[in-house]
N, C-alpha and C. Protein backbone atom coordinates (compact mmCIF):
# COMPACT_ATOMS: atom_id res chain seq x y z
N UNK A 1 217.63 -2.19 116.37
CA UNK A 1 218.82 -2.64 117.05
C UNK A 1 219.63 -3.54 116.15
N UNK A 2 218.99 -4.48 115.29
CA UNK A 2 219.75 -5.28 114.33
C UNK A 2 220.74 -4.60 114.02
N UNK A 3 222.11 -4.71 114.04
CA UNK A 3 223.39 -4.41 113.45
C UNK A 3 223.53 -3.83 114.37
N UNK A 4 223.02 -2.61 115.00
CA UNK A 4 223.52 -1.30 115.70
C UNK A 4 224.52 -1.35 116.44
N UNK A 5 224.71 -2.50 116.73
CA UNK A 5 226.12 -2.69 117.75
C UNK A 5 227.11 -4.04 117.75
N UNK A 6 226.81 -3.96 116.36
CA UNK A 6 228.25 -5.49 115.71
C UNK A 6 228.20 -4.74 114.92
N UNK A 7 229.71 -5.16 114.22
CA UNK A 7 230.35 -4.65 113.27
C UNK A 7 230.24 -5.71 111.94
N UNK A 8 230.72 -5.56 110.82
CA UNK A 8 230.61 -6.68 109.57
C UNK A 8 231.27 -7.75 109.61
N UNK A 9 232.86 -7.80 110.92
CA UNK A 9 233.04 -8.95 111.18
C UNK A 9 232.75 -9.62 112.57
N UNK A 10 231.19 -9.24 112.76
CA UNK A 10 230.63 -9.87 113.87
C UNK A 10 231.35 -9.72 115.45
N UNK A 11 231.64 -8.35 115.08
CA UNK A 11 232.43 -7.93 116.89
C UNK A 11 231.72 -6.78 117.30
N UNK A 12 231.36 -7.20 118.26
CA UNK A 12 230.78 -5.84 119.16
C UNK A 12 231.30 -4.21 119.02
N UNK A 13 230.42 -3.39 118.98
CA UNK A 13 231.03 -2.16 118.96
C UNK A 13 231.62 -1.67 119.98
N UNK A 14 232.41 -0.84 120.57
CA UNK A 14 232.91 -0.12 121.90
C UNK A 14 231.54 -0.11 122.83
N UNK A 15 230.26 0.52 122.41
CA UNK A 15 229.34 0.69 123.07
C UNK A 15 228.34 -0.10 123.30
N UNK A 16 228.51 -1.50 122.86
CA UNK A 16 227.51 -2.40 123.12
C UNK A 16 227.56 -2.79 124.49
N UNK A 17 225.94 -3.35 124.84
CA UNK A 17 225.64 -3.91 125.81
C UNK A 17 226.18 -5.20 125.81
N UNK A 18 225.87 -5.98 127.02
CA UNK A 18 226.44 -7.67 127.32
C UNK A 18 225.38 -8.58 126.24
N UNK A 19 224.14 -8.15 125.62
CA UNK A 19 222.87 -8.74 124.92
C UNK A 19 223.77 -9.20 123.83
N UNK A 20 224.35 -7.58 123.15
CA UNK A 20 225.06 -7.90 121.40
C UNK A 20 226.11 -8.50 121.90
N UNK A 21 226.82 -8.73 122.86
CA UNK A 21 228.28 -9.05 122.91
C UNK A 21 228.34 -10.99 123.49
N UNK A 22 226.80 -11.30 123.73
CA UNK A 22 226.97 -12.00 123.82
C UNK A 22 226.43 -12.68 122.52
N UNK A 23 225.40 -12.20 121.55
CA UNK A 23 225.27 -12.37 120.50
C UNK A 23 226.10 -12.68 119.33
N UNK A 24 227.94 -12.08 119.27
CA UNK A 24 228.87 -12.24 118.85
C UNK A 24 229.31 -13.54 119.45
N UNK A 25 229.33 -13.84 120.46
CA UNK A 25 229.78 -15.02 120.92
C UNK A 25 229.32 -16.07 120.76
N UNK A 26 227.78 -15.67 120.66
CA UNK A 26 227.28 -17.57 120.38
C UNK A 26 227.19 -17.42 118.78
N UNK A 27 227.14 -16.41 117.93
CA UNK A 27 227.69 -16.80 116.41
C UNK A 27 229.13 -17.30 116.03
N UNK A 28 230.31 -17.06 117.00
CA UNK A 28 231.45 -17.43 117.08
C UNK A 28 231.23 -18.97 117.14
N UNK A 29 230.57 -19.53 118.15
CA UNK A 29 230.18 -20.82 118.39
C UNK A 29 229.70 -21.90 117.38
N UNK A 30 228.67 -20.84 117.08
CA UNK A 30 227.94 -21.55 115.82
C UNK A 30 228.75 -21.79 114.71
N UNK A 31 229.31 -21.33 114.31
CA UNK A 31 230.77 -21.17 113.39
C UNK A 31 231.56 -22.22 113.21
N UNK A 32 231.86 -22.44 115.01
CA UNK A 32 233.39 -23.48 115.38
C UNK A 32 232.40 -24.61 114.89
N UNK A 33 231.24 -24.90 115.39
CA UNK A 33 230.73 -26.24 115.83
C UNK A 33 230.20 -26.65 114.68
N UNK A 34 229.75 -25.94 113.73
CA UNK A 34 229.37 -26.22 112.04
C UNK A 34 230.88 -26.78 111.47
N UNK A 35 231.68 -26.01 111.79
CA UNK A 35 233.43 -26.51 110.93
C UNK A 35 233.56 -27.75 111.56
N UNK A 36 233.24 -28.06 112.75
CA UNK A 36 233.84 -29.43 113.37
C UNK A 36 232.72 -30.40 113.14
N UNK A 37 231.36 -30.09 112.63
CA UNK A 37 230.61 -30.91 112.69
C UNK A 37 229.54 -31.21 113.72
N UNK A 38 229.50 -30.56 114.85
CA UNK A 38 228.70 -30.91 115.88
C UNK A 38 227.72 -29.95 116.07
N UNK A 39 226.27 -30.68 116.44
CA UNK A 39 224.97 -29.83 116.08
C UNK A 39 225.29 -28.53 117.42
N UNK A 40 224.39 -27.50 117.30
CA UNK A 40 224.51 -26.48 118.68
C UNK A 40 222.91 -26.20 118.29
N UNK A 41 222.24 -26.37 119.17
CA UNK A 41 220.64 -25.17 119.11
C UNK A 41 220.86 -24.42 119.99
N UNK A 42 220.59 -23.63 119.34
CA UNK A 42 220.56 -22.62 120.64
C UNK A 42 218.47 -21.83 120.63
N UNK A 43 218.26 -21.70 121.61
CA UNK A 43 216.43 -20.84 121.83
C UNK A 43 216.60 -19.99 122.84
N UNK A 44 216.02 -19.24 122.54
CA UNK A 44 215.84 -17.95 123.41
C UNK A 44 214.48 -17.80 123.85
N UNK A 45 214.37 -17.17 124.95
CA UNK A 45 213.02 -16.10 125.28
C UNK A 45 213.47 -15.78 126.41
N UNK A 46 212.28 -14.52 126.26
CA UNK A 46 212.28 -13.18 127.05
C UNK A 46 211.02 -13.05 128.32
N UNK A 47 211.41 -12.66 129.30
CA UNK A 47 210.41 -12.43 130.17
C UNK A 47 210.10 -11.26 130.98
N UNK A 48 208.63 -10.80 131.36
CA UNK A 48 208.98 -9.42 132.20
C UNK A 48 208.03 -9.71 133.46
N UNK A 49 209.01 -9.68 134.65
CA UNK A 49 208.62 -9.72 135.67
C UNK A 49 207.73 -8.33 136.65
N UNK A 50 206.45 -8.03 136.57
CA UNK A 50 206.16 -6.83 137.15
C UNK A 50 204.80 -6.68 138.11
N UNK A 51 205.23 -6.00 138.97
CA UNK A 51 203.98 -6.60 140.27
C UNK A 51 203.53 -7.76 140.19
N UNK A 52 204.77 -9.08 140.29
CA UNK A 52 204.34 -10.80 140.54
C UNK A 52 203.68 -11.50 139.55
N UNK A 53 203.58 -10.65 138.18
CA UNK A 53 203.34 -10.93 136.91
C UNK A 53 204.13 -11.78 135.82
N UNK A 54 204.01 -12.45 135.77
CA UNK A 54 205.36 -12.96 134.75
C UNK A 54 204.86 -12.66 133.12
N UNK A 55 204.78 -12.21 132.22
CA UNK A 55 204.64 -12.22 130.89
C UNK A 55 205.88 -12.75 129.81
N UNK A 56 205.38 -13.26 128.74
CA UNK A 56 205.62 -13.84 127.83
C UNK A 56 205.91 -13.11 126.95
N UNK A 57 206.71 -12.56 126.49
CA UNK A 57 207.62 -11.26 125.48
C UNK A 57 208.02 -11.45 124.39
N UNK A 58 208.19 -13.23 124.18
CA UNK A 58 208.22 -13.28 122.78
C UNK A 58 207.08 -14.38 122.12
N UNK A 59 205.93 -14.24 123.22
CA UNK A 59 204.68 -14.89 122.54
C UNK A 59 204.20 -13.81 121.16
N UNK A 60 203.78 -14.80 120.09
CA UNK A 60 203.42 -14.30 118.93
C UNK A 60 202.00 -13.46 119.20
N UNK A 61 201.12 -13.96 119.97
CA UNK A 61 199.80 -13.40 120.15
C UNK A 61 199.64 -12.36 120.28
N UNK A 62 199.02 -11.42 119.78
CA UNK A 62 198.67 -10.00 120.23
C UNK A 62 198.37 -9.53 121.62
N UNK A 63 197.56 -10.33 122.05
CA UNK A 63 197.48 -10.39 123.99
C UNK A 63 198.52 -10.55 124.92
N UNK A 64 198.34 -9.81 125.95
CA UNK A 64 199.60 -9.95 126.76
C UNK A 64 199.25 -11.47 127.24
N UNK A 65 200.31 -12.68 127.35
CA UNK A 65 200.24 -13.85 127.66
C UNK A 65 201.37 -13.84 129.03
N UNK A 66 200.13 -14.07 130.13
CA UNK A 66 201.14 -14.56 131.74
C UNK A 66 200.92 -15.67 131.64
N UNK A 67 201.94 -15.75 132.55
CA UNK A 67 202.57 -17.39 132.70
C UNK A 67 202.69 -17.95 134.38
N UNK A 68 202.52 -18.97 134.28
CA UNK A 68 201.98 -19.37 135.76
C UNK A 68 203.36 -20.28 136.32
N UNK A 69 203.69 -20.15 137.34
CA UNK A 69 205.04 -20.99 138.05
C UNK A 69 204.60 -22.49 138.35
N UNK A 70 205.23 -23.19 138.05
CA UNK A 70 204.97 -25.13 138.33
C UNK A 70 206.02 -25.64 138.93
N UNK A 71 206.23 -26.32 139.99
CA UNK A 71 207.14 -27.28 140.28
C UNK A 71 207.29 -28.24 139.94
N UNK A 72 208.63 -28.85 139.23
CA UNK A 72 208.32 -30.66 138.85
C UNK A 72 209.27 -31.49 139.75
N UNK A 73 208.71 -32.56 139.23
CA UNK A 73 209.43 -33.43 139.97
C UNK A 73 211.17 -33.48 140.21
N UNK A 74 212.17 -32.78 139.64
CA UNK A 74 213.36 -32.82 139.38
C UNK A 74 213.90 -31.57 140.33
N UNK A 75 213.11 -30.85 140.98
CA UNK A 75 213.21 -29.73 141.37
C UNK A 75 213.36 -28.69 140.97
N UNK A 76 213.17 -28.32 139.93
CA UNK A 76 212.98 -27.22 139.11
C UNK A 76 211.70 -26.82 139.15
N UNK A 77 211.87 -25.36 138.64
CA UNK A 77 210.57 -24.59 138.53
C UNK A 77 210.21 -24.44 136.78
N UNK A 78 209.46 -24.59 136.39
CA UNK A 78 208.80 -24.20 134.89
C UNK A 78 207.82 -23.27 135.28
N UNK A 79 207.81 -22.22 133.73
CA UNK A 79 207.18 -22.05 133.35
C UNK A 79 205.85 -22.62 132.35
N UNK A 80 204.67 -22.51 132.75
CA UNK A 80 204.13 -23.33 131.73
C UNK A 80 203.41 -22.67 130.59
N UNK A 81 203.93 -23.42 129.37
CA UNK A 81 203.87 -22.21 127.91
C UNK A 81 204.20 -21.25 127.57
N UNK A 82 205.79 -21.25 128.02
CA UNK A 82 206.81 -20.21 127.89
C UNK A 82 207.28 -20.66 126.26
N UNK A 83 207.17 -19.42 125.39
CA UNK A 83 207.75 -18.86 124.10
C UNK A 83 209.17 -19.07 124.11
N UNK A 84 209.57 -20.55 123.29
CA UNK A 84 211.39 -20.84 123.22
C UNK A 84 211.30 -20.18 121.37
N UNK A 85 212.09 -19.62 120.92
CA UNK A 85 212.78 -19.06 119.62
C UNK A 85 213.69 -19.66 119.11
N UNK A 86 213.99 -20.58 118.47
CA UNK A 86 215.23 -21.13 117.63
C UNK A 86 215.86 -19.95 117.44
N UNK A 87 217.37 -19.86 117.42
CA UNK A 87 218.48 -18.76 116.92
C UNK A 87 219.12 -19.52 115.98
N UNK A 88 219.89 -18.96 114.86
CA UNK A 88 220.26 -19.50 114.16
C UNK A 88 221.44 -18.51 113.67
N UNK A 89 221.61 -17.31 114.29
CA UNK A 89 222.93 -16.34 114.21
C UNK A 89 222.85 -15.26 115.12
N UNK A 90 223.28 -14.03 115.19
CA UNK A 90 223.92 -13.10 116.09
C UNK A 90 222.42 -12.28 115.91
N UNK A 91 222.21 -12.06 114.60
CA UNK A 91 220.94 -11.39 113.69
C UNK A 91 219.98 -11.70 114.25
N UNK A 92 219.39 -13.18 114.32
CA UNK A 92 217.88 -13.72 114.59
C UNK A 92 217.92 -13.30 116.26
N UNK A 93 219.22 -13.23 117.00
CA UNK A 93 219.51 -13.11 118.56
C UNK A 93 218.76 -11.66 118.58
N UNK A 94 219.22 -11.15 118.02
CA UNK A 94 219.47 -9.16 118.35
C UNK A 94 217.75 -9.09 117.95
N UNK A 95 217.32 -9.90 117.06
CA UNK A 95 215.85 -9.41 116.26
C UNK A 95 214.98 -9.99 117.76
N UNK A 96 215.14 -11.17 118.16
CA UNK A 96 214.09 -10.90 119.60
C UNK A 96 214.92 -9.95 121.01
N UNK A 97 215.81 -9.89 121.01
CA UNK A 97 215.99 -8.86 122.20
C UNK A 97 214.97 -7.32 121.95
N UNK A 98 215.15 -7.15 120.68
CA UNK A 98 214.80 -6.07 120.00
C UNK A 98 213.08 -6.20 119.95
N UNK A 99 212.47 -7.16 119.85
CA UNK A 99 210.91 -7.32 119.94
C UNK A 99 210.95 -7.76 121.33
N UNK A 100 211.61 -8.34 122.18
CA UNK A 100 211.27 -8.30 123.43
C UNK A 100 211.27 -6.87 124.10
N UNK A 101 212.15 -6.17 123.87
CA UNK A 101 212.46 -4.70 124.54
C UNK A 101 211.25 -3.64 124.03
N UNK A 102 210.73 -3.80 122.64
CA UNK A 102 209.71 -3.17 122.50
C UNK A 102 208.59 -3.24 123.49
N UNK A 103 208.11 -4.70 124.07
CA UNK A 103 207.41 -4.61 124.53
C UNK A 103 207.06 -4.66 126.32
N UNK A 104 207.84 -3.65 126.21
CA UNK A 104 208.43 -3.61 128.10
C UNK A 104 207.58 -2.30 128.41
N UNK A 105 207.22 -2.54 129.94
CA UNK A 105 206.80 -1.48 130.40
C UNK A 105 207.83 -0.19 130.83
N UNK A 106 207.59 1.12 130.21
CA UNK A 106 208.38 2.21 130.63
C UNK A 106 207.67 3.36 131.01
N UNK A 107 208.06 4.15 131.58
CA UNK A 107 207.50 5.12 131.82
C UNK A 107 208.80 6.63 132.46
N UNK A 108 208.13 7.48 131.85
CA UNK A 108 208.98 8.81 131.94
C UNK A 108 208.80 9.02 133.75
N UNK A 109 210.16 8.97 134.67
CA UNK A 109 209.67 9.07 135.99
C UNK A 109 210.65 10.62 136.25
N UNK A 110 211.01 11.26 135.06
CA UNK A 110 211.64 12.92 135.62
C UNK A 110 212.75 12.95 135.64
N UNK A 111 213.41 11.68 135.80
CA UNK A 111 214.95 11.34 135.36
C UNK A 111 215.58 11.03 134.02
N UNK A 112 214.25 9.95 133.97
CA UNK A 112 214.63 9.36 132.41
C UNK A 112 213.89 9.49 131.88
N UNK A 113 214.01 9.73 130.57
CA UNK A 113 212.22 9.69 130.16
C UNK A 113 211.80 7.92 129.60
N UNK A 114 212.73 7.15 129.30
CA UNK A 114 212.27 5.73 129.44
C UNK A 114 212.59 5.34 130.48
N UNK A 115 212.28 4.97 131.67
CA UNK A 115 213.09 4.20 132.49
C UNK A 115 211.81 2.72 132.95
N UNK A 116 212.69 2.01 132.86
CA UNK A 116 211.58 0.89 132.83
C UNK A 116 211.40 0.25 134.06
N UNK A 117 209.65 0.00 134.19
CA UNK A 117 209.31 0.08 135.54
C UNK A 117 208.90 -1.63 135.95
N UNK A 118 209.92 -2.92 135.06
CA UNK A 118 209.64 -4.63 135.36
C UNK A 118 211.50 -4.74 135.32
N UNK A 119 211.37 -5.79 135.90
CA UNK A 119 212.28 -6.92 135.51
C UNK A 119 212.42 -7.67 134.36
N UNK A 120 213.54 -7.38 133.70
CA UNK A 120 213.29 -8.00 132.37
C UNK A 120 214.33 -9.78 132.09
N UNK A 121 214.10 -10.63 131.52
CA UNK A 121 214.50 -11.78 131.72
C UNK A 121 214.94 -12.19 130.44
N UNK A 122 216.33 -12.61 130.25
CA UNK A 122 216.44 -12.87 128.71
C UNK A 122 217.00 -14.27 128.77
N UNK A 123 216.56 -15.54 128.64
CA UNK A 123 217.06 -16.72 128.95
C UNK A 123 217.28 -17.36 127.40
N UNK A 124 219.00 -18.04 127.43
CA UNK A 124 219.24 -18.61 125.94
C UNK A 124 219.49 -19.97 126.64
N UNK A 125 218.81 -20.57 126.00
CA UNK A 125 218.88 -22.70 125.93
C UNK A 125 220.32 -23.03 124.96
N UNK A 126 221.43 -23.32 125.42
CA UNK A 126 222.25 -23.87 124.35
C UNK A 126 222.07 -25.55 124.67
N UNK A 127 222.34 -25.98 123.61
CA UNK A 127 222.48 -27.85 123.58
C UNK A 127 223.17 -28.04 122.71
N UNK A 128 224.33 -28.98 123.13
CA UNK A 128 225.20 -29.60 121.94
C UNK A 128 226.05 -30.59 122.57
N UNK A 129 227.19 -30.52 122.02
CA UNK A 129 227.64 -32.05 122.44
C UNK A 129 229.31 -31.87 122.73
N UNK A 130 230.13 -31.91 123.88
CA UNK A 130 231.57 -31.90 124.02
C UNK A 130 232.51 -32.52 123.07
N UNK A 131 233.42 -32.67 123.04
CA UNK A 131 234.76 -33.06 122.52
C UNK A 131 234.37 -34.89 122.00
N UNK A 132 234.37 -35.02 123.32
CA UNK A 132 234.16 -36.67 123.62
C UNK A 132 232.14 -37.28 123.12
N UNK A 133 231.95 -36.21 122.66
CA UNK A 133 229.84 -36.68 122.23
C UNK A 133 229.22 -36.47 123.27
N UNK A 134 229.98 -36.31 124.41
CA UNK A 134 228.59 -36.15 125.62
C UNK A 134 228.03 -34.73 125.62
N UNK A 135 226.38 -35.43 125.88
CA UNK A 135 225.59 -34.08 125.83
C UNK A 135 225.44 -32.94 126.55
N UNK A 136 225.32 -31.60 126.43
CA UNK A 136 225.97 -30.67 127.28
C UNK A 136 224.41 -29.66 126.82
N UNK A 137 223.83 -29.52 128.17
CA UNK A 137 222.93 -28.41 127.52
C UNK A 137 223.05 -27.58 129.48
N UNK A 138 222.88 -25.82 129.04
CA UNK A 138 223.28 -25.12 129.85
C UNK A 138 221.87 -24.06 129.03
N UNK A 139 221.71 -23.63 130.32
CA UNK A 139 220.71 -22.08 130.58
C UNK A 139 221.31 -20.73 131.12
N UNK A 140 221.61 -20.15 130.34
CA UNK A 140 221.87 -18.47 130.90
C UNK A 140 220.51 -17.89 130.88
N UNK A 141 220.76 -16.89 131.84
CA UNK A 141 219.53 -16.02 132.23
C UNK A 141 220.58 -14.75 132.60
N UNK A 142 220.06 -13.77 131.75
CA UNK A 142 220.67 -12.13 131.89
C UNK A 142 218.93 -11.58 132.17
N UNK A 143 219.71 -10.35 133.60
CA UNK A 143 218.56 -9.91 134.17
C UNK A 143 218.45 -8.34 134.06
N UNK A 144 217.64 -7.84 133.47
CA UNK A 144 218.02 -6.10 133.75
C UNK A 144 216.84 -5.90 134.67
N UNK A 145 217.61 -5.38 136.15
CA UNK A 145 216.16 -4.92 137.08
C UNK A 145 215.53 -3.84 136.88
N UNK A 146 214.37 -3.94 136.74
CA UNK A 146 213.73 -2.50 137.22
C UNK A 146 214.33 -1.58 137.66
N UNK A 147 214.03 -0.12 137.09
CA UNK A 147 215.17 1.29 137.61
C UNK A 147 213.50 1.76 138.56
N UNK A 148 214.44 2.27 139.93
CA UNK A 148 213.73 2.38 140.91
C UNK A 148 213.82 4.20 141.09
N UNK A 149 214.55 5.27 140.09
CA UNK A 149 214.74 6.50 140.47
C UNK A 149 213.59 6.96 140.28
N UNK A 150 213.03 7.68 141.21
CA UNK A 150 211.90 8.77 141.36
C UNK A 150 210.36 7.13 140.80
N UNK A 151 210.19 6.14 141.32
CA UNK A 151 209.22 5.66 140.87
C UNK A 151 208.49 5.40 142.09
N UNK A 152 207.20 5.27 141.93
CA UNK A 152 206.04 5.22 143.19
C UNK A 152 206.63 4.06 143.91
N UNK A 153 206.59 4.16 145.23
CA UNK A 153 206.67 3.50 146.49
C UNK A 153 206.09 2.37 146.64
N UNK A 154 205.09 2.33 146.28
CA UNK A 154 204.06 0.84 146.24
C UNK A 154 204.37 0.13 144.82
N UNK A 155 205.01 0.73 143.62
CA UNK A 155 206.10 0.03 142.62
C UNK A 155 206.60 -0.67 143.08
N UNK A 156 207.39 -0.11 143.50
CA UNK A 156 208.93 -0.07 143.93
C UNK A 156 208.68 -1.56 144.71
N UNK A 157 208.23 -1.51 146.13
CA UNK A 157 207.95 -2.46 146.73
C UNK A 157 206.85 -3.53 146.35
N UNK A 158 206.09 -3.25 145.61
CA UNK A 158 206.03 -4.76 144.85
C UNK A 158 206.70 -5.59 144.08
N UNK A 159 207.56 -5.04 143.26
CA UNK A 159 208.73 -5.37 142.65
C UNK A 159 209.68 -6.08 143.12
N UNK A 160 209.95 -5.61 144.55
CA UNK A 160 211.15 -6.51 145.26
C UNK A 160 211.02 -7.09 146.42
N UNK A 161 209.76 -6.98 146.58
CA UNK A 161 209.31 -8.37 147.70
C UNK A 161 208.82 -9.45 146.86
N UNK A 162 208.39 -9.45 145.58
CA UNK A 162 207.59 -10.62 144.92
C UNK A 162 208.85 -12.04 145.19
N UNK A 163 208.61 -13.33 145.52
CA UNK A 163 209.20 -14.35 145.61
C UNK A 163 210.14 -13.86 144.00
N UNK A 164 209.48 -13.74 142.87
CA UNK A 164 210.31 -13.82 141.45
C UNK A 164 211.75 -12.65 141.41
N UNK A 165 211.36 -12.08 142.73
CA UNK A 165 212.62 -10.60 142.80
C UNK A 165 214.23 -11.00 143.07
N UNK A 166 214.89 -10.89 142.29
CA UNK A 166 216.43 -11.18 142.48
C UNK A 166 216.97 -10.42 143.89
N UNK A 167 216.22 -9.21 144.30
CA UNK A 167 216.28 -8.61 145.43
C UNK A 167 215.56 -9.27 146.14
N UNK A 168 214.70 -9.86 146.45
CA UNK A 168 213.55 -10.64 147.50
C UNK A 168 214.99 -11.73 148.02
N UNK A 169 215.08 -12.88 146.72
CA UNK A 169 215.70 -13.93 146.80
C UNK A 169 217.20 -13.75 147.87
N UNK A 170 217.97 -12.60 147.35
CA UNK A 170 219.22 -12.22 148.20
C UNK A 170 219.13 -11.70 149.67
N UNK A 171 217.57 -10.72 149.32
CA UNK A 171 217.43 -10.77 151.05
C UNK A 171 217.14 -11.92 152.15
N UNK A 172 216.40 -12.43 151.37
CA UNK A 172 215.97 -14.17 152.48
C UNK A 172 217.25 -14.95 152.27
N UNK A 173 218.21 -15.09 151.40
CA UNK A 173 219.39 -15.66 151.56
C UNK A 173 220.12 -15.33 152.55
N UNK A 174 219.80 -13.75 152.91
CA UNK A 174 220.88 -13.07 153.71
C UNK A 174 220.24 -13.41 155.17
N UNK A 175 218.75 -13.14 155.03
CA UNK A 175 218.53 -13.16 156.62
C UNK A 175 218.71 -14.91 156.76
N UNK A 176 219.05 -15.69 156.11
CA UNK A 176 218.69 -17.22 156.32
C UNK A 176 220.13 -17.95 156.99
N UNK A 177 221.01 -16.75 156.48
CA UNK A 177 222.38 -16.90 156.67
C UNK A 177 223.21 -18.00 155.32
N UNK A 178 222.92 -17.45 154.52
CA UNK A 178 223.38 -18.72 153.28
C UNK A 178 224.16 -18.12 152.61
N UNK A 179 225.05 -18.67 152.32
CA UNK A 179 225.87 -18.31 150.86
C UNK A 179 225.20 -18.29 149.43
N UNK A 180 226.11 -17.34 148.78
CA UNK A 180 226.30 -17.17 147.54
C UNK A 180 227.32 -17.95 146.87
């Protein structure tokens, strides 16, 4: 995937996904904030959500490494000994999407012959600092769900009742009566 979908002056091709296109963007960043002087880290990792499983996608270990849900005190949820990646351009971005995606569950279901049977989780950590020095750190999370065509029934529905299901979460929002 490296290059396959930026061009030599770091712009997305016609056919890229939102992964490379956002990959162009936080090298755009990195760019401004080096010329002006102000630090940016940015870390990544990848996660695959499948039958209430959480795995670790860009753990170095040869073993599949799950990861267990924690509440802290701030109200947030952690993961505990979740795999963060320093980025350091568009390149080092695309090189773990690209080892995260290798290691996803797929399976040929008669439609597709990859069609992948988890939730996949791609979360980037930026931190840096506004105009004025104040500190600014923000979490994106891009989600590709599970493709549900022609896949077993008891899949399917473990997948989107698990509490971790972006489908679970919207249905109990809905029956709870809550906004979006």
């Amino acid at each position: 995937m490296n290059g396959a979908f930026i061009d030599d002056n770091m712009k997305p091709l016609e056919h890229a996904g939102i992964l490379p296109r956002v990959a162009c963007l936080l090298q755009k960043d990195m760019e401004k904030n080096q010329k002006l002087g102000r630090p940016l880290n940015i870390e990544v990792s990848a996660l695959e959500i499948y039958c209430e499983k959480i795995r670790d996608m860009l753990n170095p270990q040869p073993i599949q490494v799950y990861l267990n849900l924690q509440n802290s005190s701030s109200k947030k949820v952690n993961l505990v000994g979740q795999t963060w990646i320093p980025i350091h351009g568009a390149y080092d971005f695309l090189d773990q999407i690209e080892l995260s995606q290798s290691k996803r569950i797929f399976k040929n279901n008669g439609l597709n012959e990859r069609s992948s049977r988890s939730h996949h989780v791609f979360q980037i950590k930026i931190d840096t600092f506004d105009k004025v020095g104040k500190r600014v750190q923000s979490l994106l999370n891009i989600v590709d769900l599970a493709g549900s065509e022609g896949s077993k029934v008891r899949e399917m529905i473990e997948n989107s009742k698990s509490p971790l299901s972006p489908l679970s979460s919207t249905k109990s929002k809905l029956k709870a009566g809550g906004k979006f």
